[in-house]
N, C-alpha and C. Protein backbone atom coordinates (compact mmCIF):
# COMPACT_ATOMS: atom_id res chain seq x y z
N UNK A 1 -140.73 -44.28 62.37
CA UNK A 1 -139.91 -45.05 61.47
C UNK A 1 -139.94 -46.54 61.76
N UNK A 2 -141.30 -47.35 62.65
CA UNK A 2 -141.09 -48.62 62.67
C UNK A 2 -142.43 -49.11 62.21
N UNK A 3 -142.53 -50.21 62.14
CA UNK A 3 -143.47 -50.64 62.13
C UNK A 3 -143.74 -51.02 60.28
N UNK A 4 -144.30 -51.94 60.06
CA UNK A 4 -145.17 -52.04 57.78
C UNK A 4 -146.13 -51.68 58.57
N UNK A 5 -146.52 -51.07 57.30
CA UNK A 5 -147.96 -50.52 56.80
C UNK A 5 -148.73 -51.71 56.62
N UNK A 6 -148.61 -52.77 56.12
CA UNK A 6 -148.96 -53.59 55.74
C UNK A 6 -150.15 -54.31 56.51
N UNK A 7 -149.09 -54.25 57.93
CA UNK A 7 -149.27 -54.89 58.98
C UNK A 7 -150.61 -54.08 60.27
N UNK A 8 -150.38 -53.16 59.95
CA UNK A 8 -151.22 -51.95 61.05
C UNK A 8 -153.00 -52.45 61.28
N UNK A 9 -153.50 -52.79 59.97
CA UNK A 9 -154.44 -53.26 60.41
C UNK A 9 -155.06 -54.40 61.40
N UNK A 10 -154.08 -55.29 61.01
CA UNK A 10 -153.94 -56.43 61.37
C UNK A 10 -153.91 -56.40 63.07
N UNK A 11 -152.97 -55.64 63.41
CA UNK A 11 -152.33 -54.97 64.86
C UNK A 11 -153.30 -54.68 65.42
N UNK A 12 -154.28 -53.54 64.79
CA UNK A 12 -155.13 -52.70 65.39
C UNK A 12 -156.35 -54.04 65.68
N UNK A 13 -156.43 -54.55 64.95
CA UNK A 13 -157.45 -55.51 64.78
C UNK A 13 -157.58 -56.66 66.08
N UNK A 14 -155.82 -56.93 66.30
CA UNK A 14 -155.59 -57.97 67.36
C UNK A 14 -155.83 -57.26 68.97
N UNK A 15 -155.27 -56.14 68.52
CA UNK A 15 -154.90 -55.32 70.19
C UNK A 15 -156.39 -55.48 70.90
N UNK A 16 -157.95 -54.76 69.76
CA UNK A 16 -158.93 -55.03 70.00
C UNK A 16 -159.63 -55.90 70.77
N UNK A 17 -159.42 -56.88 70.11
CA UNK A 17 -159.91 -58.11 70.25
C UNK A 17 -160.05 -58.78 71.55
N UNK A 18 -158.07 -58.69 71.72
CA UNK A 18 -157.69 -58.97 72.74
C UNK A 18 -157.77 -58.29 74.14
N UNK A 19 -158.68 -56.93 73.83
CA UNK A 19 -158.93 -56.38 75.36
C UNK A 19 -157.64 -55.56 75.71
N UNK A 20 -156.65 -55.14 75.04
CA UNK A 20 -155.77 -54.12 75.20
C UNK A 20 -155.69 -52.74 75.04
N UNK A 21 -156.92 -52.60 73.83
CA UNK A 21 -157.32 -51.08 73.91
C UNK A 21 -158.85 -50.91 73.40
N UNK A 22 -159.67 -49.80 73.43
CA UNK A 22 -160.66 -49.91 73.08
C UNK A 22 -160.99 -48.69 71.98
N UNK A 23 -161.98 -48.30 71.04
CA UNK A 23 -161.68 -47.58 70.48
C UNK A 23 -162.83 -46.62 70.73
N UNK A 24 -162.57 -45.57 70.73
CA UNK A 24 -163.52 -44.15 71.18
C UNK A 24 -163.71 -43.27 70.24
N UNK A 25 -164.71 -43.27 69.18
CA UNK A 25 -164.22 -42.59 67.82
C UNK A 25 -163.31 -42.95 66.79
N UNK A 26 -162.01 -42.15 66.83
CA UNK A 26 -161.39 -42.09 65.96
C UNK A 26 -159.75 -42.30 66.81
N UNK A 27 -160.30 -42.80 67.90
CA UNK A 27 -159.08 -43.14 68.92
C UNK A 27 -158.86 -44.53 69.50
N UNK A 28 -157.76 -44.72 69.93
CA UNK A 28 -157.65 -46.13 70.41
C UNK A 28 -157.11 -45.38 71.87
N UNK A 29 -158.10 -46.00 72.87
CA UNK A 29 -157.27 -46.17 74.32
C UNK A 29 -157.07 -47.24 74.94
N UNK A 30 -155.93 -47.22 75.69
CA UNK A 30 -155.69 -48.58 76.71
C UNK A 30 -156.44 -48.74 77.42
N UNK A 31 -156.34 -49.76 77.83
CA UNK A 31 -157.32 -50.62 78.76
C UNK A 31 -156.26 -50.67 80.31
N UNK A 32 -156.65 -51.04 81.09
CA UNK A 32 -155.62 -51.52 82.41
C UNK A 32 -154.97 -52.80 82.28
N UNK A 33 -155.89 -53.95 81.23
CA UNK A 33 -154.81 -54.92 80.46
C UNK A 33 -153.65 -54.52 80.11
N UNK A 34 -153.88 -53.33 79.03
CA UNK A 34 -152.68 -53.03 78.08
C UNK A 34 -151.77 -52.79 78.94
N UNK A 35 -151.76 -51.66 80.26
CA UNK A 35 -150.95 -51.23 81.61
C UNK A 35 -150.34 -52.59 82.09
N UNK A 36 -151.19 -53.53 82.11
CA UNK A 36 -150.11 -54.49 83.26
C UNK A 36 -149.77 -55.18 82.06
N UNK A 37 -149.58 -55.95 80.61
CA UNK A 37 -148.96 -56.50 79.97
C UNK A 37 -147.66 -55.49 79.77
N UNK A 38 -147.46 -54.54 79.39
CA UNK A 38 -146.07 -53.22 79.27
C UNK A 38 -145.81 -53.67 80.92
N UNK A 39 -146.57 -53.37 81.61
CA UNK A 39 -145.24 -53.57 82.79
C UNK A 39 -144.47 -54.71 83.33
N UNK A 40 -145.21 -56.40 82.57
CA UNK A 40 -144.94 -57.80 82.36
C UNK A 40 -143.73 -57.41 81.63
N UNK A 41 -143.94 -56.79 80.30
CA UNK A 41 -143.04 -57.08 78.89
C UNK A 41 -141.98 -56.24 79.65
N UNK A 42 -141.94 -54.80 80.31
CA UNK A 42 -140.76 -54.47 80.94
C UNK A 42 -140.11 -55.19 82.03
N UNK A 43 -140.53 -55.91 83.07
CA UNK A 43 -140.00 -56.61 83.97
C UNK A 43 -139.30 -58.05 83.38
N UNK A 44 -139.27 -58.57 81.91
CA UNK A 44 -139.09 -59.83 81.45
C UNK A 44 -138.83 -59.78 80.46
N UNK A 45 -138.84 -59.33 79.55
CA UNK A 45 -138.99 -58.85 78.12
C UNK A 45 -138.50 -57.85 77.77
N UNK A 46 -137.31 -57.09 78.00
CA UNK A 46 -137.44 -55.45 77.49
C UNK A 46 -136.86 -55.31 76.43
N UNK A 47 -136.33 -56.20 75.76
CA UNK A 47 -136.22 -56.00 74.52
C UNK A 47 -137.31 -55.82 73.49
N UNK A 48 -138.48 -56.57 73.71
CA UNK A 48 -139.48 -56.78 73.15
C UNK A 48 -140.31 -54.63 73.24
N UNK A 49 -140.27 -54.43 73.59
CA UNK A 49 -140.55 -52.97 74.19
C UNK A 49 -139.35 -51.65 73.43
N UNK A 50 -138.47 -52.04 73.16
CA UNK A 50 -137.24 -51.55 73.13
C UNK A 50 -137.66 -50.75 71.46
N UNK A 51 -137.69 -49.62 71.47
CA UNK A 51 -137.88 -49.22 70.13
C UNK A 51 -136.55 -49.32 69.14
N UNK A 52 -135.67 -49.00 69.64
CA UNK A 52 -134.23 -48.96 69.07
C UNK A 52 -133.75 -50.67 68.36
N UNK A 53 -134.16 -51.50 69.50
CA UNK A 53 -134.02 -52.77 68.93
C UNK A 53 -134.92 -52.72 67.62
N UNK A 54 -136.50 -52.53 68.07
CA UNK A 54 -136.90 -52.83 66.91
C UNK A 54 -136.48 -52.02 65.37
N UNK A 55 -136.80 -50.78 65.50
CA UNK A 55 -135.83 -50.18 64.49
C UNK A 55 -135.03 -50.32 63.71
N UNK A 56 -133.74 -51.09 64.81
CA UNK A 56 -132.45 -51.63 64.25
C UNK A 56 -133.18 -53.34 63.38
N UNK A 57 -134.19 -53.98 63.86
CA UNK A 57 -134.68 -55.14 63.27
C UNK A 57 -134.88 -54.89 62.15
N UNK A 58 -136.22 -54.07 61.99
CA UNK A 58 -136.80 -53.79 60.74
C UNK A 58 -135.66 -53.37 59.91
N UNK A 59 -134.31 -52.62 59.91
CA UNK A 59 -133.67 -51.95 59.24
C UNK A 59 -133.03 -53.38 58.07
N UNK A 60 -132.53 -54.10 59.34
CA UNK A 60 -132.08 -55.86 59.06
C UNK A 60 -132.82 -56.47 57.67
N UNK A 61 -134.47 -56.32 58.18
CA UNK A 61 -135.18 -57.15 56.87
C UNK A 61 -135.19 -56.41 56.26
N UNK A 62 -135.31 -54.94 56.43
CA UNK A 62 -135.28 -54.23 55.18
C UNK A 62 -133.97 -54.90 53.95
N UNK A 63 -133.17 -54.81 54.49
CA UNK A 63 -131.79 -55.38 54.05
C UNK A 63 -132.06 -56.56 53.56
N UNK A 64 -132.30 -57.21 53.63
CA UNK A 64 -132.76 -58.61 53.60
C UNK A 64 -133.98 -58.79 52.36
N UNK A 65 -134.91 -58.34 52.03
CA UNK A 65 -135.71 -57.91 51.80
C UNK A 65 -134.92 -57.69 49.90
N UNK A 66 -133.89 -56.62 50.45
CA UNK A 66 -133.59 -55.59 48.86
C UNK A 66 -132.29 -56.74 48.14
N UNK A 67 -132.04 -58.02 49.46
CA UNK A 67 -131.45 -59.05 48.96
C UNK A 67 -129.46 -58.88 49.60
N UNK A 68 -129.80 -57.65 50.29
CA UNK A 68 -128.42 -57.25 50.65
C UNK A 68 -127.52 -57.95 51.89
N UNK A 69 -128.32 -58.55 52.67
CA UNK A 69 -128.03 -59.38 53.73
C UNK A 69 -128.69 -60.85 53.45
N UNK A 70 -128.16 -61.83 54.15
CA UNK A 70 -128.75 -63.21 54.27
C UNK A 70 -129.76 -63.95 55.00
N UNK A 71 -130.73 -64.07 55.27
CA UNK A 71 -131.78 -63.90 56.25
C UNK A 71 -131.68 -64.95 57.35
N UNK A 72 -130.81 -65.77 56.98
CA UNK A 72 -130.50 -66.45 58.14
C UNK A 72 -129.22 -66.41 59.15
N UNK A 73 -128.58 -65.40 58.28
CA UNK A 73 -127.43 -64.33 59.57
C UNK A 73 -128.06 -63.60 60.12
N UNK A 74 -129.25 -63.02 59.57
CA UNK A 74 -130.06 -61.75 60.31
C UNK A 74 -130.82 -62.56 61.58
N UNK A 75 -131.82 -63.75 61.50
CA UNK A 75 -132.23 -64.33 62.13
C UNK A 75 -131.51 -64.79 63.43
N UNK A 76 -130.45 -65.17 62.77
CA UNK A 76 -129.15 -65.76 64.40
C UNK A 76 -128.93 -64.55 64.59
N UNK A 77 -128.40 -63.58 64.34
CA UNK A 77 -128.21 -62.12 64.82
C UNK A 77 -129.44 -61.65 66.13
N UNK A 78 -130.37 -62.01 65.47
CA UNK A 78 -131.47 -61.14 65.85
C UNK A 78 -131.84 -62.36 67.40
N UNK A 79 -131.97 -63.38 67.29
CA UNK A 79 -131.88 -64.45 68.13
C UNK A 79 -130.68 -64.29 69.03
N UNK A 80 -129.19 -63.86 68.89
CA UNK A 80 -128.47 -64.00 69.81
C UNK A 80 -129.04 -63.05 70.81
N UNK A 81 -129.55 -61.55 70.37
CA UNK A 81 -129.63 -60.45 70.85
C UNK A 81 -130.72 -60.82 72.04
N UNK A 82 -131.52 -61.80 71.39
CA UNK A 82 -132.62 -61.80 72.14
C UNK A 82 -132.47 -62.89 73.78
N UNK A 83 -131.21 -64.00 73.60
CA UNK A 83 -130.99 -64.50 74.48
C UNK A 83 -129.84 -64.20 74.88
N UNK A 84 -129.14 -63.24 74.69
CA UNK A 84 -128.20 -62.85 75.70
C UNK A 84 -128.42 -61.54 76.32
């Protein structure tokens, strides 16, 4: 339940590139990059990692999006979360 569609290629495209996973067929595997950036983003970052945060994000623009929220309450929202 996270993540646009929109966006997936794009993702798959960067992760590549960047030496985070490699692809074997019809598979993507990590690299030992991908291993020590997740254990960077958990030691410093764990929100960034946090599926629930993101979830709860996407749910935000969704909202935002259908015009139901304001996108710049969502933004400070989403910004407080991230520095406190």
């Amino acid at each position: 339940g996270i993540g646009r569609p929109s966006t997936f290629a794009t993702i798959v495209e960067t992760i590549i590139k960047r030496g985070y996973v490699v692809q074997r067929e019809k598979s993507l595997l990590p690299t030992d990059e991908a291993f020590k950036l997740i254990d960077f983003l958990s030691e410093n970052y764990e929100w960034v990692i946090d599926f629930e945060y993101t979830k709860r994000m996407e749910e935000l623009l969704d909202k935002v999006e259908r015009g139901e929220l304001n996108w710049k309450e969502v933004v400070r929202e989403l910004l407080q979360d991230i520095i406190s």
